[in-house]
Protein backbone atom coordinates (compact mmCIF):
# COMPACT_ATOMS: atom_id res chain seq x y z
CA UNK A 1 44.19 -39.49 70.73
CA UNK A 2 44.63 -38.99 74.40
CA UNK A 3 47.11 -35.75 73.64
CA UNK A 4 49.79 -34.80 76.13
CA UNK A 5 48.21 -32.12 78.72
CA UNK A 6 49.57 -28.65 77.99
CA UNK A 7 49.72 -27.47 81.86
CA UNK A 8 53.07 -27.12 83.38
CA UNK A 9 53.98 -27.39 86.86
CA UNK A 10 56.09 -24.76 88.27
CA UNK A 11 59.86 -25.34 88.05
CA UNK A 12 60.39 -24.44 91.46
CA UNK A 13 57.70 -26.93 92.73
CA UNK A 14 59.16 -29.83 90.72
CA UNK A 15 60.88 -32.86 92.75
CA UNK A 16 64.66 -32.16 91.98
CA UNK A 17 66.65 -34.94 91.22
CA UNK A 18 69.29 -34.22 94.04
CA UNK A 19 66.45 -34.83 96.84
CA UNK A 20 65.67 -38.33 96.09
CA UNK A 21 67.93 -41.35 96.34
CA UNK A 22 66.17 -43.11 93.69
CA UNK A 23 65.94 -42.87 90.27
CA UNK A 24 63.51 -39.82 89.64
CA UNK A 25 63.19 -39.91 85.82
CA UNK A 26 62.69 -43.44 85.54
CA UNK A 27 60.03 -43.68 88.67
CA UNK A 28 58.26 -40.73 86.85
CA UNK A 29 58.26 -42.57 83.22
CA UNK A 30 56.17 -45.07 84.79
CA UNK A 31 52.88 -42.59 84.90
CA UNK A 32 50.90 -42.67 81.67
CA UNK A 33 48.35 -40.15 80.66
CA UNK A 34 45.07 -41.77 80.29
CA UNK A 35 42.13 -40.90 78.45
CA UNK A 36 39.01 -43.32 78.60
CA UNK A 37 35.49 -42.67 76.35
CA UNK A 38 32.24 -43.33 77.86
CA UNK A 39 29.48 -43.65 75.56
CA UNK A 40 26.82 -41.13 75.63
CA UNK A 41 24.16 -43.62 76.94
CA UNK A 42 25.99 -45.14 79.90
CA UNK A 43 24.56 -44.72 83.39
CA UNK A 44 27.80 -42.80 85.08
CA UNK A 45 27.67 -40.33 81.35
CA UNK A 46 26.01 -37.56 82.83
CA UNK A 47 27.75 -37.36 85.87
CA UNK A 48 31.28 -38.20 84.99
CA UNK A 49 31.38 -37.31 81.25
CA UNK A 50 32.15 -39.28 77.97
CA UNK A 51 35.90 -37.92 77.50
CA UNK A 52 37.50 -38.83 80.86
CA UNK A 53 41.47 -37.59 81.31
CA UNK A 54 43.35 -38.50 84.08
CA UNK A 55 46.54 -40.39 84.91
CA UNK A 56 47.53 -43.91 85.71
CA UNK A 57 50.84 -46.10 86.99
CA UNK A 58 52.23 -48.92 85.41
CA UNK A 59 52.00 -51.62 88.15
CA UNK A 60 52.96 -54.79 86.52
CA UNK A 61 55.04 -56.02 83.59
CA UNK A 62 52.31 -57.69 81.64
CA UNK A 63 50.52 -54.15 81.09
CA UNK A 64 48.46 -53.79 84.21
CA UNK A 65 47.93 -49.86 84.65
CA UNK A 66 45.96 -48.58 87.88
CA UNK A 67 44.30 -45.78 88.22
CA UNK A 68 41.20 -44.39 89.70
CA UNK A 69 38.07 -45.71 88.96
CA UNK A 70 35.79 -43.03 88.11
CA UNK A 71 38.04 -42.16 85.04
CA UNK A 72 37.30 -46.18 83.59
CA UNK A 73 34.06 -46.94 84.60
CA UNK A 74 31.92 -47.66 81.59
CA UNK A 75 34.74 -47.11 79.39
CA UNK A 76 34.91 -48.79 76.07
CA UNK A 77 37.78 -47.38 74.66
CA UNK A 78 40.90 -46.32 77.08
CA UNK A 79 44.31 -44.97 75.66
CA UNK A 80 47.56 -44.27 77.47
CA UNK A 81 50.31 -41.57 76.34
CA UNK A 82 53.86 -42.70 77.95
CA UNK A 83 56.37 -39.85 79.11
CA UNK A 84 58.14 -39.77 75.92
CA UNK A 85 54.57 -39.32 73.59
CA UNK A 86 53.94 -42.94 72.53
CA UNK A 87 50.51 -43.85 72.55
CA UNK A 88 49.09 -47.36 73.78
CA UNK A 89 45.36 -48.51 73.35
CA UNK A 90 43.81 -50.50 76.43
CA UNK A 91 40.75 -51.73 77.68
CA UNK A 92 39.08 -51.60 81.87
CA UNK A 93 40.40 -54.96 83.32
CA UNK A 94 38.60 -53.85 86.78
CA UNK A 95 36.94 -51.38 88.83
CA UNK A 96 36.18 -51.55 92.71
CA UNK A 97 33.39 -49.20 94.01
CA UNK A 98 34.42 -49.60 97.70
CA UNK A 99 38.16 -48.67 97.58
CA UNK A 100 37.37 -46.96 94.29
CA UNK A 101 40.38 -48.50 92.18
CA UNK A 102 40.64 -49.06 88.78
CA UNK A 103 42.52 -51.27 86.53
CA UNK A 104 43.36 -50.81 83.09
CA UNK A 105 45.10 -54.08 80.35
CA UNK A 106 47.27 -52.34 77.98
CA UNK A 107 46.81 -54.09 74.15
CA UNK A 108 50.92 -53.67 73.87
CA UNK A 109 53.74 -53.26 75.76
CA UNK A 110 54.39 -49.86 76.81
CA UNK A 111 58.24 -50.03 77.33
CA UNK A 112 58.28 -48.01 80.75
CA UNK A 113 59.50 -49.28 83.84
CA UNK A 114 57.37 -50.77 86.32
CA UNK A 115 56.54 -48.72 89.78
CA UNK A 116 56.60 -51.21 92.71
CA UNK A 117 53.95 -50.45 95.83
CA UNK A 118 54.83 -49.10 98.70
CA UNK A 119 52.31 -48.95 102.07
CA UNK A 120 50.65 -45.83 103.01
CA UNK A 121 50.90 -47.31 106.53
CA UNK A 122 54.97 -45.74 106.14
CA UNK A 123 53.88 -42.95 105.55
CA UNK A 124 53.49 -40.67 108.29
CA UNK A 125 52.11 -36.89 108.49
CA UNK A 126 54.73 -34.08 107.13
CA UNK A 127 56.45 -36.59 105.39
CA UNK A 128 57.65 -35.40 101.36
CA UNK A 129 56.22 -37.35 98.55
CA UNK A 130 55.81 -36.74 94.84
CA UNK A 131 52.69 -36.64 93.31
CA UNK A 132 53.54 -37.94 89.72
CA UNK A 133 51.40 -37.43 86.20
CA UNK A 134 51.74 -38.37 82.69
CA UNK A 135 54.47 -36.16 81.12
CA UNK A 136 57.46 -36.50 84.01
CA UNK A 137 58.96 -33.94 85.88
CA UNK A 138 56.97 -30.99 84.62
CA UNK A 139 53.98 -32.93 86.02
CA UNK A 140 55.55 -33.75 89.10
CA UNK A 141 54.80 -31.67 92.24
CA UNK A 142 56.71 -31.80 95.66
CA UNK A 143 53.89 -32.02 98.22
CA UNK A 144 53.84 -32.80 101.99
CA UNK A 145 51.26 -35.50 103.46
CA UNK A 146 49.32 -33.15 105.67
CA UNK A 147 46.47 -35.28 107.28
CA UNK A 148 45.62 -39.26 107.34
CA UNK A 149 42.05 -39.29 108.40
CA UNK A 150 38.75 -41.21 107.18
CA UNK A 151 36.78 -39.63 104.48
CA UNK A 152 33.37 -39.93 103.39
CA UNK A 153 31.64 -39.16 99.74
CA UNK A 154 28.77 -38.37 99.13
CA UNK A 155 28.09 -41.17 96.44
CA UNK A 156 28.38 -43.62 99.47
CA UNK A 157 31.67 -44.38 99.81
CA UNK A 158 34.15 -44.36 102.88
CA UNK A 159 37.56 -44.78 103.58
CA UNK A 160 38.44 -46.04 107.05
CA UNK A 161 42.13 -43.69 106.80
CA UNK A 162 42.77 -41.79 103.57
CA UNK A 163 45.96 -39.60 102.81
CA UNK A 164 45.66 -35.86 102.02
CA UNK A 165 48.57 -34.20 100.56
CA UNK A 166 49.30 -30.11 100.24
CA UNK A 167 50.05 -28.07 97.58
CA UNK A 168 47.48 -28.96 95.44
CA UNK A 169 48.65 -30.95 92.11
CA UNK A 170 46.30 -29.44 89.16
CA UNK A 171 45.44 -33.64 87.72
CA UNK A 172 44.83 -35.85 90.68
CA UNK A 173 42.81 -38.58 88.92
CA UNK A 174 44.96 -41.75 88.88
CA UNK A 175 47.89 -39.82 90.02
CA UNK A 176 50.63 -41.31 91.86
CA UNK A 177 51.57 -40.88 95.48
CA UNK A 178 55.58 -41.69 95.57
CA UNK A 179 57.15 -42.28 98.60
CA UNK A 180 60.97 -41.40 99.51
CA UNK A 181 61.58 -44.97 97.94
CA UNK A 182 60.32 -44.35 94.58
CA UNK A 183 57.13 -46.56 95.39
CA UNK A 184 53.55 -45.61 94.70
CA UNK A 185 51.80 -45.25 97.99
CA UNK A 186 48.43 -43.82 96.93
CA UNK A 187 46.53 -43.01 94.05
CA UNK A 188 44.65 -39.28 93.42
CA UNK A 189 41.05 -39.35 93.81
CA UNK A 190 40.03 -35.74 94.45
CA UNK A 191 40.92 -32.15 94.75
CA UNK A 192 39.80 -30.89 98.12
CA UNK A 193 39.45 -27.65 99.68
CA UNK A 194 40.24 -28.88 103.20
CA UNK A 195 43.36 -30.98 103.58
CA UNK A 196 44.13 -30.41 106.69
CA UNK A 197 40.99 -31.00 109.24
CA UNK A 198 39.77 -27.73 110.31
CA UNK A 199 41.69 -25.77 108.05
CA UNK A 200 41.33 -24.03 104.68
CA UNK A 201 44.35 -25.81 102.38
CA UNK A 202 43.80 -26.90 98.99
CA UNK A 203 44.73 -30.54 98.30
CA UNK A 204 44.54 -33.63 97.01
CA UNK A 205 42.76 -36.85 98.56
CA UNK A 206 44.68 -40.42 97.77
CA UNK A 207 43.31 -43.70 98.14
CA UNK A 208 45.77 -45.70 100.16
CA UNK A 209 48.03 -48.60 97.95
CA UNK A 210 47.37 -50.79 100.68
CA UNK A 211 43.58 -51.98 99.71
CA UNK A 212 44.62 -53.16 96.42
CA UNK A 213 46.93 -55.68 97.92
CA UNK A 214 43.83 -57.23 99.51
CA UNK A 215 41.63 -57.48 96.30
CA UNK A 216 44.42 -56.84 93.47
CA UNK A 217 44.18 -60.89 92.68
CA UNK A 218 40.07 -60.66 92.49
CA UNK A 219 39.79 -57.66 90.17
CA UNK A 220 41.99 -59.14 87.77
CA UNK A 221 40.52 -62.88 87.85
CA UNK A 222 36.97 -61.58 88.00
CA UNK A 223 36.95 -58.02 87.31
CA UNK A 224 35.94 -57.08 91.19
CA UNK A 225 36.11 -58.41 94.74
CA UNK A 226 35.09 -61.63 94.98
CA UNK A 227 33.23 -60.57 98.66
CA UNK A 228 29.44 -59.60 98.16
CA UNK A 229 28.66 -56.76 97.24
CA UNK A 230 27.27 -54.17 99.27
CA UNK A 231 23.65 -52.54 98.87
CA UNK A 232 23.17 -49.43 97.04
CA UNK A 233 20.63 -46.93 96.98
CA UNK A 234 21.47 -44.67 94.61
CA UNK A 235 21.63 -41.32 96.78
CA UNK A 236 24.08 -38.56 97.38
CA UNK A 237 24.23 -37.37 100.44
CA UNK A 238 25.46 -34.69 102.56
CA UNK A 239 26.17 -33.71 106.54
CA UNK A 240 24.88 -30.43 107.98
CA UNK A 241 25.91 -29.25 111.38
CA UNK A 242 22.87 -31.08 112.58
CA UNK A 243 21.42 -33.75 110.00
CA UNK A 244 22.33 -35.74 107.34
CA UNK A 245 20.36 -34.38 104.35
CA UNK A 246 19.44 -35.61 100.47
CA UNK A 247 21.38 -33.48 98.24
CA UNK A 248 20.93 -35.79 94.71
CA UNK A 249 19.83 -38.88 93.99
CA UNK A 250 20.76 -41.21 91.50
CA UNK A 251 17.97 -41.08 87.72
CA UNK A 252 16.46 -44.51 88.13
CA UNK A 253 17.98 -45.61 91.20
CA UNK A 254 16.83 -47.26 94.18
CA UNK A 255 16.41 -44.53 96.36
CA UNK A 256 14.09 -42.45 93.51
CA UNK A 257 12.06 -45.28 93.24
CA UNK A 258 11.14 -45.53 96.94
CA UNK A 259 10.31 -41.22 96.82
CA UNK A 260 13.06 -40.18 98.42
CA UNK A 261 13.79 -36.79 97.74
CA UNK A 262 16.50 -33.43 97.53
CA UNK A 263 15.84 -31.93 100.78
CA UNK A 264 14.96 -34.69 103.28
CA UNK A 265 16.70 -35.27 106.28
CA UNK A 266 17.84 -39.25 107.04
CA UNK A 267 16.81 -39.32 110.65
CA UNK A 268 17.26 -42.74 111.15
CA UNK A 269 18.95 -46.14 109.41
CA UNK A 270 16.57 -49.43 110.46
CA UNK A 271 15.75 -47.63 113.83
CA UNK A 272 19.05 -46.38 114.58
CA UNK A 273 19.88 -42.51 114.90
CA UNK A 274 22.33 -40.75 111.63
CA UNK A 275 25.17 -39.01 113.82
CA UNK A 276 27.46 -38.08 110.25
CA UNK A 277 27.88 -39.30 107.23
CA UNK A 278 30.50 -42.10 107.45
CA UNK A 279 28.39 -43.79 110.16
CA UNK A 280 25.17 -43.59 107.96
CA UNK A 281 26.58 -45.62 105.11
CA UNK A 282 28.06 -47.97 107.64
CA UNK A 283 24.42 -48.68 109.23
CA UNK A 284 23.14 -49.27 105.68
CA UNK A 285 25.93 -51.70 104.83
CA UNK A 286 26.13 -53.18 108.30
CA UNK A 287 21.94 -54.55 107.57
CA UNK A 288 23.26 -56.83 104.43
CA UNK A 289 24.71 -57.71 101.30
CA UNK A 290 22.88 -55.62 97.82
CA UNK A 291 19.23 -56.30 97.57
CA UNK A 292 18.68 -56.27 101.15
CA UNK A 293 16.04 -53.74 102.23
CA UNK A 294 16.93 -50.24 103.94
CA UNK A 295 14.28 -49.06 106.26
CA UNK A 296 14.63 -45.32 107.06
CA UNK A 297 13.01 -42.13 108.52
CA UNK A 298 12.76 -39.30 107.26
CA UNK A 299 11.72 -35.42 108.14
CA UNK A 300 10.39 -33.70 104.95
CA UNK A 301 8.78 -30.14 105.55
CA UNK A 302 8.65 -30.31 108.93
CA UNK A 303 6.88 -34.07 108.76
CA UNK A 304 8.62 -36.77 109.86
CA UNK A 305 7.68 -40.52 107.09
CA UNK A 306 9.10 -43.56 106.94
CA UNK A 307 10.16 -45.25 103.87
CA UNK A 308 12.16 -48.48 102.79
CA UNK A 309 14.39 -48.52 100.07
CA UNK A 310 15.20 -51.95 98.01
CA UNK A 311 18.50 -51.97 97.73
CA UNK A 312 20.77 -53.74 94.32
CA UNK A 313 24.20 -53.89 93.75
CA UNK A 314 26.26 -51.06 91.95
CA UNK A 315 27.31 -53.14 89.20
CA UNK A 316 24.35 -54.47 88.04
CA UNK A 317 23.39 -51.35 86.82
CA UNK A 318 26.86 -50.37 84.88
CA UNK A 319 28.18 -51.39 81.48
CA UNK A 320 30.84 -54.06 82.73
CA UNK A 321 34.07 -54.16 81.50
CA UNK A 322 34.88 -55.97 78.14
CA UNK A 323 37.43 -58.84 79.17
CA UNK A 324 40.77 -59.62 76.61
């Protein structure tokens, strides 16, 4: 199971040995391939898959692996492939919808080294880093931090400051984000066709290390923060030069219960006016923990309607993880 990737990075786009002052094979040997199956009925199946490959970093010596959520959520089996093609079942310790981390419990030891954190807050714009997958130097790229800047997704999620890094490595999810000290600073969430604001570079997007320091204890006592959660409505949404508009909406969820549909334009959050997408989610959160009620307006064909949306929390509507 969970088979070595047959991709390649580019010798010439490989961190060389001679331009780090750490030790590059053995910071590298702590990245795992990881391959997580979903079954076919869970909630996040259609969206994300059942076979989910990614990446993820050996973070403690009792077996904790982190990684990005989206490739563990739901999982029920998880499996991890070490540099040198030993292969290590696991099962999700953790997931956090708001910073979007993931943790993983390997069953046995994995005999790699442990990568310590670092702090994205060191990190600043132009600086080199490595972006590290499973399989060592030939999936290690030499990249450039090329913006620090807050990013919204569509599935309602924000990050206040999130790193974007150019060239573009080819298997961002769970991928590490060394810094010149051989630490993990960040860890791949997406491939992005805009890295730099206002410019066409692709890249990849990297959560920042330092919001697990602030929940790490939490997810692995009770498998997430310990802080309420926050209400979901189960759209995606998107920002137009001039409105914020429905482009999906979650098969059951809040939000599809309460008619919203594809097309409309959120007008207003609880009486105040949508001015982009980061601020949107913010009003909604800002009006109270899950299950509180979202008022908003709407314009739908030209007709403006107002609707309220009951709002749950994420979780309750995901398999949760099976605790060892």
């Amino acid at each position: 199971m969970a088979e070595q990737q047959d991709w390649e990075i580019p010798d010439d786009a490989r961190p060389r040995v001679d331009d780090v002052t750490f030790d590059l094979e053995r910071t590298l040997a702590s990245v795992v391939n990881m391959r997580a199956l979903v079954p076919d009925d869970a909630f996040t199946a259609p969206i994300l898959g059942t076979d989910r490959l990614g990446n993820g970093i050996l973070i403690r010596e009792n077996g904790i692996v982190l990684t990005i959520g989206y490739l563990v959520t739901e999982a029920e089996q998880v499996w991890m492939t070490t540099t040198d093609g030993r292969v290590v079942p696991g099962s999700v310790l953790a997931y956090d919808h708001e910073t979007g981390f993931g943790l993983v419990q390997a069953h046995r030891p994995l005999g790699i080294p442990v990568m310590p954190l670092g702090s994205a807050q060191d990190i600043r714009i132009n600086d080199p880093v490595i972006i590290g997958g499973g399989g060592g130097r030939r999936h290690a790229l030499s990249a450039r931090v090329v913006s620090k800047r807050e990013f919204a997704g569509s599935w309602e999620y924000v990050l206040d400051q999130a790193l974007f890094t150019a060239p573009a490595h080819p298997s961002w999810g769970g991928a590490g984000l060394i810094d010149r000290q051989g630490r993990v600073a960040g860890v791949g969430s997406l491939f992005v066709q805009q890295a730099r604001e206002q410019v066409e570079l692709a890249g990849n997007m990297f959560v920042p290390i330092d919001l697990l320091r602030l929940i790490f204890d939490d997810l692995v006592r009770l498998g997430r923060p310990a802080t309420p959660p926050r209400p979901w409505l189960g759209v995606y949404l998107a920002q137009s030069e001039r409105s914020i508009v429905v482009v999906g909406l979650a098969n059951g969820g809040p939000a599809q219960k309460a008619d919203m549909r594809p097309g409309d334009q959120v007008i207003e959050v609880a009486g105040e006016r949508t001015v982009d997408l980061a601020a949107t989610f913010r009003r909604i959160w800002s009006l109270g923990d899950a299950g509180v009620e979202i008022p908003l307006t709407l314009r739908r064909n030209g007709r403006v309607l107002q609707l309220v949306v009951a709002s749950v929390d994420r979780n309750s509507i995901l398999r949760r993880p099976r605790r060892h």
